[in-house]
N, C-alpha and C. Protein backbone atom coordinates (compact mmCIF):
# COMPACT_ATOMS: atom_id res chain seq x y z
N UNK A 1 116.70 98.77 116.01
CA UNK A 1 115.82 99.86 116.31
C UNK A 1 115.12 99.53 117.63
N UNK A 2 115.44 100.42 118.53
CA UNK A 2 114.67 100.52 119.75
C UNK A 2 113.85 100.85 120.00
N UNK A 3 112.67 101.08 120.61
CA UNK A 3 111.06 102.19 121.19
C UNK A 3 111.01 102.03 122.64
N UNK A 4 110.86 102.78 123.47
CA UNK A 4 110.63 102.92 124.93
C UNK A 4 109.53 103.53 124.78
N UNK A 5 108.37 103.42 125.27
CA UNK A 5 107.00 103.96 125.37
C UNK A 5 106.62 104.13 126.86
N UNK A 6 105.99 105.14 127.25
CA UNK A 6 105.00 104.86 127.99
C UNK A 6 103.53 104.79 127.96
N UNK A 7 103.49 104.29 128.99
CA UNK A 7 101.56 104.30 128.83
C UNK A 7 100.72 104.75 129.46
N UNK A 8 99.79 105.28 128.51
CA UNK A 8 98.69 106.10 129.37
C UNK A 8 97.91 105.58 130.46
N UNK A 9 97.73 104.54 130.56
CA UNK A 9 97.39 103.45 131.30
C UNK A 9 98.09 103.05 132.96
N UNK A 10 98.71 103.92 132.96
CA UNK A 10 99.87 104.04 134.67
C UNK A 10 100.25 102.82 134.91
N UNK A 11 101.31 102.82 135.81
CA UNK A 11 101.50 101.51 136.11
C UNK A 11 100.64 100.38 136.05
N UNK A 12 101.49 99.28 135.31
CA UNK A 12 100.78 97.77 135.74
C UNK A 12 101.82 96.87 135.92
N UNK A 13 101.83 95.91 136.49
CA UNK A 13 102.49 94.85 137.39
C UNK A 13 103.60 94.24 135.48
N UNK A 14 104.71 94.24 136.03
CA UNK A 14 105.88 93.62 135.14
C UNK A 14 105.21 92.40 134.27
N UNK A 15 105.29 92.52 132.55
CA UNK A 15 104.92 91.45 131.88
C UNK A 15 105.98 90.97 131.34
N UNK A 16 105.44 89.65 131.61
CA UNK A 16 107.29 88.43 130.49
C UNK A 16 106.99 89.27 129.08
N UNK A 17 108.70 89.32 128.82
CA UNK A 17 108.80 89.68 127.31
C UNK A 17 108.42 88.91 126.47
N UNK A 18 107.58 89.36 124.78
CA UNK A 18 106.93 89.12 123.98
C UNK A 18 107.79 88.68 123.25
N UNK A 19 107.76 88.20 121.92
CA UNK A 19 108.62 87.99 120.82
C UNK A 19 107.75 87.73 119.67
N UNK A 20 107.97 88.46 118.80
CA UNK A 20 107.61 88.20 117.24
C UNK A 20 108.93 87.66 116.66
N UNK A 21 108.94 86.25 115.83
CA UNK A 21 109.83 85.83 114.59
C UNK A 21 109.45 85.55 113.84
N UNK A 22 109.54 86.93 113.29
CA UNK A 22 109.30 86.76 111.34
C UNK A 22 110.38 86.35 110.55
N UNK A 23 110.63 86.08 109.38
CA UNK A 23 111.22 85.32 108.52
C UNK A 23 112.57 85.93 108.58
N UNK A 24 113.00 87.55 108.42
CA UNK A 24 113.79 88.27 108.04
C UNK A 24 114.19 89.71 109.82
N UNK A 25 113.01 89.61 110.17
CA UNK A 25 113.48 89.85 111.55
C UNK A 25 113.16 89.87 112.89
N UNK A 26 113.70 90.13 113.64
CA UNK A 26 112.68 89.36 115.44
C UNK A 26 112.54 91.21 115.99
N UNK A 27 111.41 90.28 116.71
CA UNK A 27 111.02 91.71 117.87
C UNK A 27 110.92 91.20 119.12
N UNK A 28 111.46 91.64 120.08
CA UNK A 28 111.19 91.51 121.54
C UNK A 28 110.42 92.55 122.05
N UNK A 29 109.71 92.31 122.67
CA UNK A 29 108.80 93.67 123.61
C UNK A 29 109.15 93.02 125.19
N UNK A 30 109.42 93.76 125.92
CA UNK A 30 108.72 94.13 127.69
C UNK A 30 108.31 95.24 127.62
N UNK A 31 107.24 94.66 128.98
CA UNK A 31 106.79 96.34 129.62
C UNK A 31 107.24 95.91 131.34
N UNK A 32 107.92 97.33 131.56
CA UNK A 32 107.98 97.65 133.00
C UNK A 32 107.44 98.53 134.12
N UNK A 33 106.01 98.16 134.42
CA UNK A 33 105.93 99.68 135.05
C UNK A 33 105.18 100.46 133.83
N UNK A 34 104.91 101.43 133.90
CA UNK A 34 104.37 102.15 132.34
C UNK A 34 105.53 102.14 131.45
N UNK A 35 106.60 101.66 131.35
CA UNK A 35 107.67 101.42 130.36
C UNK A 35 107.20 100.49 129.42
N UNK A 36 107.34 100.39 128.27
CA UNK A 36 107.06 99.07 127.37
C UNK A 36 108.31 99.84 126.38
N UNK A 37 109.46 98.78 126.45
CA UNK A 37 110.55 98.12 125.12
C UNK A 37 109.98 97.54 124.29
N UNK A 38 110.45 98.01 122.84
CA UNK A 38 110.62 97.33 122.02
C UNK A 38 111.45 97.38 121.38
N UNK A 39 111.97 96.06 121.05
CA UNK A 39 113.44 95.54 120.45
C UNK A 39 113.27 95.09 119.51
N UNK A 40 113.52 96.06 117.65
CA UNK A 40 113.13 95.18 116.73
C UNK A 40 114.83 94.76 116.02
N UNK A 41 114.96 93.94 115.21
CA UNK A 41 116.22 93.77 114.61
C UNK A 41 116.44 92.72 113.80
N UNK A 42 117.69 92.74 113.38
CA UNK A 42 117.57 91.73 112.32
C UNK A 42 119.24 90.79 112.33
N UNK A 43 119.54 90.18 111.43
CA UNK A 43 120.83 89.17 111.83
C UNK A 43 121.87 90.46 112.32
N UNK A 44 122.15 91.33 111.35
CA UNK A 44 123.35 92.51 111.42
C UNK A 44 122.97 93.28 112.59
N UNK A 45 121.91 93.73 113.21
CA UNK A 45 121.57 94.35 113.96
C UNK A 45 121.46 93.62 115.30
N UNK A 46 121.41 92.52 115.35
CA UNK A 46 121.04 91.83 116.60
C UNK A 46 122.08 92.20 118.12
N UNK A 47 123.49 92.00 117.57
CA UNK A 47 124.13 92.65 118.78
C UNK A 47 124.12 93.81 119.02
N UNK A 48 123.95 95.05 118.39
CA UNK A 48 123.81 96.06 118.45
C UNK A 48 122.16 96.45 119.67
N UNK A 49 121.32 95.39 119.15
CA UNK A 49 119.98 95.45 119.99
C UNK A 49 120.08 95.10 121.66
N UNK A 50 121.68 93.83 121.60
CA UNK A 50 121.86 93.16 122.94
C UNK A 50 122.53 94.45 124.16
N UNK A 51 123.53 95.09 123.19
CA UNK A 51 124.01 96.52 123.72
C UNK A 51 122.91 97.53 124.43
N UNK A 52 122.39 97.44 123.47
CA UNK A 52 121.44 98.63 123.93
C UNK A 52 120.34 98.33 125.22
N UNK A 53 120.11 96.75 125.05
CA UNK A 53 119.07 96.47 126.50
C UNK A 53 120.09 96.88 128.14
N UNK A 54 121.17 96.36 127.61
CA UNK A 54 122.40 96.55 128.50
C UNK A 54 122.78 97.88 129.13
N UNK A 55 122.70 98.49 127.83
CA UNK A 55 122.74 100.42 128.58
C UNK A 55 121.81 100.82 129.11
N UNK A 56 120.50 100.22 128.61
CA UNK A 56 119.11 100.65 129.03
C UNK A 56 118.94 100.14 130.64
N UNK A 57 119.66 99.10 130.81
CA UNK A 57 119.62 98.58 131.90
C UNK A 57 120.41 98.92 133.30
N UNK A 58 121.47 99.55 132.68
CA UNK A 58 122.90 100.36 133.17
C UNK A 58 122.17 102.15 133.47
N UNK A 59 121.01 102.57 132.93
CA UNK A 59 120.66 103.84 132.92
C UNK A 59 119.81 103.62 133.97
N UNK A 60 120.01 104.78 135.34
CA UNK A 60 119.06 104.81 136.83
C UNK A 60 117.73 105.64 136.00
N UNK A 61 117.76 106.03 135.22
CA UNK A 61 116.42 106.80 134.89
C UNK A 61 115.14 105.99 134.42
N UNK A 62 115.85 104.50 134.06
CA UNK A 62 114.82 103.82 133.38
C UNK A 62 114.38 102.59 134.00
N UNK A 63 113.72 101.83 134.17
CA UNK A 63 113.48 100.76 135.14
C UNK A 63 113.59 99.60 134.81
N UNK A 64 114.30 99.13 133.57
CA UNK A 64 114.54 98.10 132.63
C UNK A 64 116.27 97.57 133.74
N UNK A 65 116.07 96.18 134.32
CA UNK A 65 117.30 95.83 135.14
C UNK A 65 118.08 94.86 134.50
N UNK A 66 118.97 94.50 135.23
CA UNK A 66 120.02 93.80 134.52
C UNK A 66 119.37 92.48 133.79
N UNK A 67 118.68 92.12 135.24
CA UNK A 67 117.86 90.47 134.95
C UNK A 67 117.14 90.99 133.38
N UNK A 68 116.31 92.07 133.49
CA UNK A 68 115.58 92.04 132.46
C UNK A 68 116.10 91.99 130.87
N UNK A 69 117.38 92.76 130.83
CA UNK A 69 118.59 93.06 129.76
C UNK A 69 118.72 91.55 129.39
N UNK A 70 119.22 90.52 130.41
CA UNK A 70 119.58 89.25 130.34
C UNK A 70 118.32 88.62 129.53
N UNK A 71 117.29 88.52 130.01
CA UNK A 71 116.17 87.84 129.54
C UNK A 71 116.10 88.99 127.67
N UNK A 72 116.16 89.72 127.58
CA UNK A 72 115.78 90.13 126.02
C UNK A 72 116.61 89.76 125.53
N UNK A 73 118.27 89.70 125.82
CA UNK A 73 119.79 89.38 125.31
C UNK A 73 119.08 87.88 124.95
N UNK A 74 118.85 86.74 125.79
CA UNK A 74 118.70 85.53 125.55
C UNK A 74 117.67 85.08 124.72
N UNK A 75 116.84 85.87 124.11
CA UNK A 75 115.41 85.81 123.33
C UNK A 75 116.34 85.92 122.27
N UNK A 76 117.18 86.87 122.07
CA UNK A 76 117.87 87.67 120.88
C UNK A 76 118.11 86.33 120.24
N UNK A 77 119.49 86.17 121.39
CA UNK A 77 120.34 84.52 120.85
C UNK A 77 119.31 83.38 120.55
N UNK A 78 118.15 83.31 121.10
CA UNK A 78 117.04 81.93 120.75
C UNK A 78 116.73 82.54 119.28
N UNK A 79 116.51 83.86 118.63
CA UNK A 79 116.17 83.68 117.16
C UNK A 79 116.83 83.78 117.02
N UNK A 80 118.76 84.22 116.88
CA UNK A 80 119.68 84.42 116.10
C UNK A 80 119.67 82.57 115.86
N UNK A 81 119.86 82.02 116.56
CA UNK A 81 120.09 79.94 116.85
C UNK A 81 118.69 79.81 115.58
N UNK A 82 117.67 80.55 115.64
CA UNK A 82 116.26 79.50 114.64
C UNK A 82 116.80 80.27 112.93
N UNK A 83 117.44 81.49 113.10
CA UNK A 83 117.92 81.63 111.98
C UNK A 83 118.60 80.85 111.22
N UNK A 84 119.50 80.37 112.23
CA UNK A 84 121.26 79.63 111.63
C UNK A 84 120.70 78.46 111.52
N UNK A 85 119.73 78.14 112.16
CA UNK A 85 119.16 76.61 111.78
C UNK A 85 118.18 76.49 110.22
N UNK A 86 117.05 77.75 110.54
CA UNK A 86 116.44 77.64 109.11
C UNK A 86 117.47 77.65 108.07
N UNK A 87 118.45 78.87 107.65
CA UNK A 87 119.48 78.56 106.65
C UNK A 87 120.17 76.93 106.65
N UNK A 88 120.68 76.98 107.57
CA UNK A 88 120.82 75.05 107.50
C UNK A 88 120.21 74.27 106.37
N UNK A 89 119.14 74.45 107.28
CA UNK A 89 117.77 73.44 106.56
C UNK A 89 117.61 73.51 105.17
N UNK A 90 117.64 75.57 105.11
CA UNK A 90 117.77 75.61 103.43
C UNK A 90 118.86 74.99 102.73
N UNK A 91 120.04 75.41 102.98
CA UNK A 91 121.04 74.79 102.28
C UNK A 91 121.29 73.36 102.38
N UNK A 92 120.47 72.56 103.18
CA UNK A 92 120.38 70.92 102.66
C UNK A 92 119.38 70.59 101.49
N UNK A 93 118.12 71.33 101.51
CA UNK A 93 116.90 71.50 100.78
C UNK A 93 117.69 71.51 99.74
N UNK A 94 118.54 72.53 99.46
CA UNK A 94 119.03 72.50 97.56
C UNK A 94 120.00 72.24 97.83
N UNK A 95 120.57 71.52 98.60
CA UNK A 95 121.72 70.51 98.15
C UNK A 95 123.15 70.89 97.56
């Protein structure tokens, strides 16, 4: 699930993307410009989320760029990696 917002607030200068990792699913946020993404998703959904920064990034109407696509894509893969590791961990835990 995607959100593109703008803000009432008019332009402000490009912020590094955010990340929430909760147990069951991650969120990425940027804001660009009065643009603010948000990228929520979960294991099944995660490439589907990497696609979409990619088109978003590929679309002249929106101000979200390749670099930026790259940087949410690579947040994606850093929680998809803390997932596959917590399960790990679980499945040594019970053995």
């Amino acid at each position: 699930m995607v959100f593109k917002t703008h803000s009432p607030f008019g332009d402000s200068p490009r912020r590094p993307a955010a990340k929430y990792d909760g147990e069951d699913r991650g969120m990425v946020v940027t804001a660009k410009g009065s643009e603010r993404y948000v990228f929520l998703f979960d294991v099944a959904s995660s490439f589907q989320a990497m696609q979409t920064a990619t088109r978003f990034a590929a679309d002249p109407e929106l101000s979200l760029s390749e670099f930026d696509a790259l940087g949410i894509s690579r947040q994606i893969f850093r929680w998809l990696e803390r997932q596959l590791r917590r399960a790990r961990d679980a499945e040594e835990m019970t053995g």
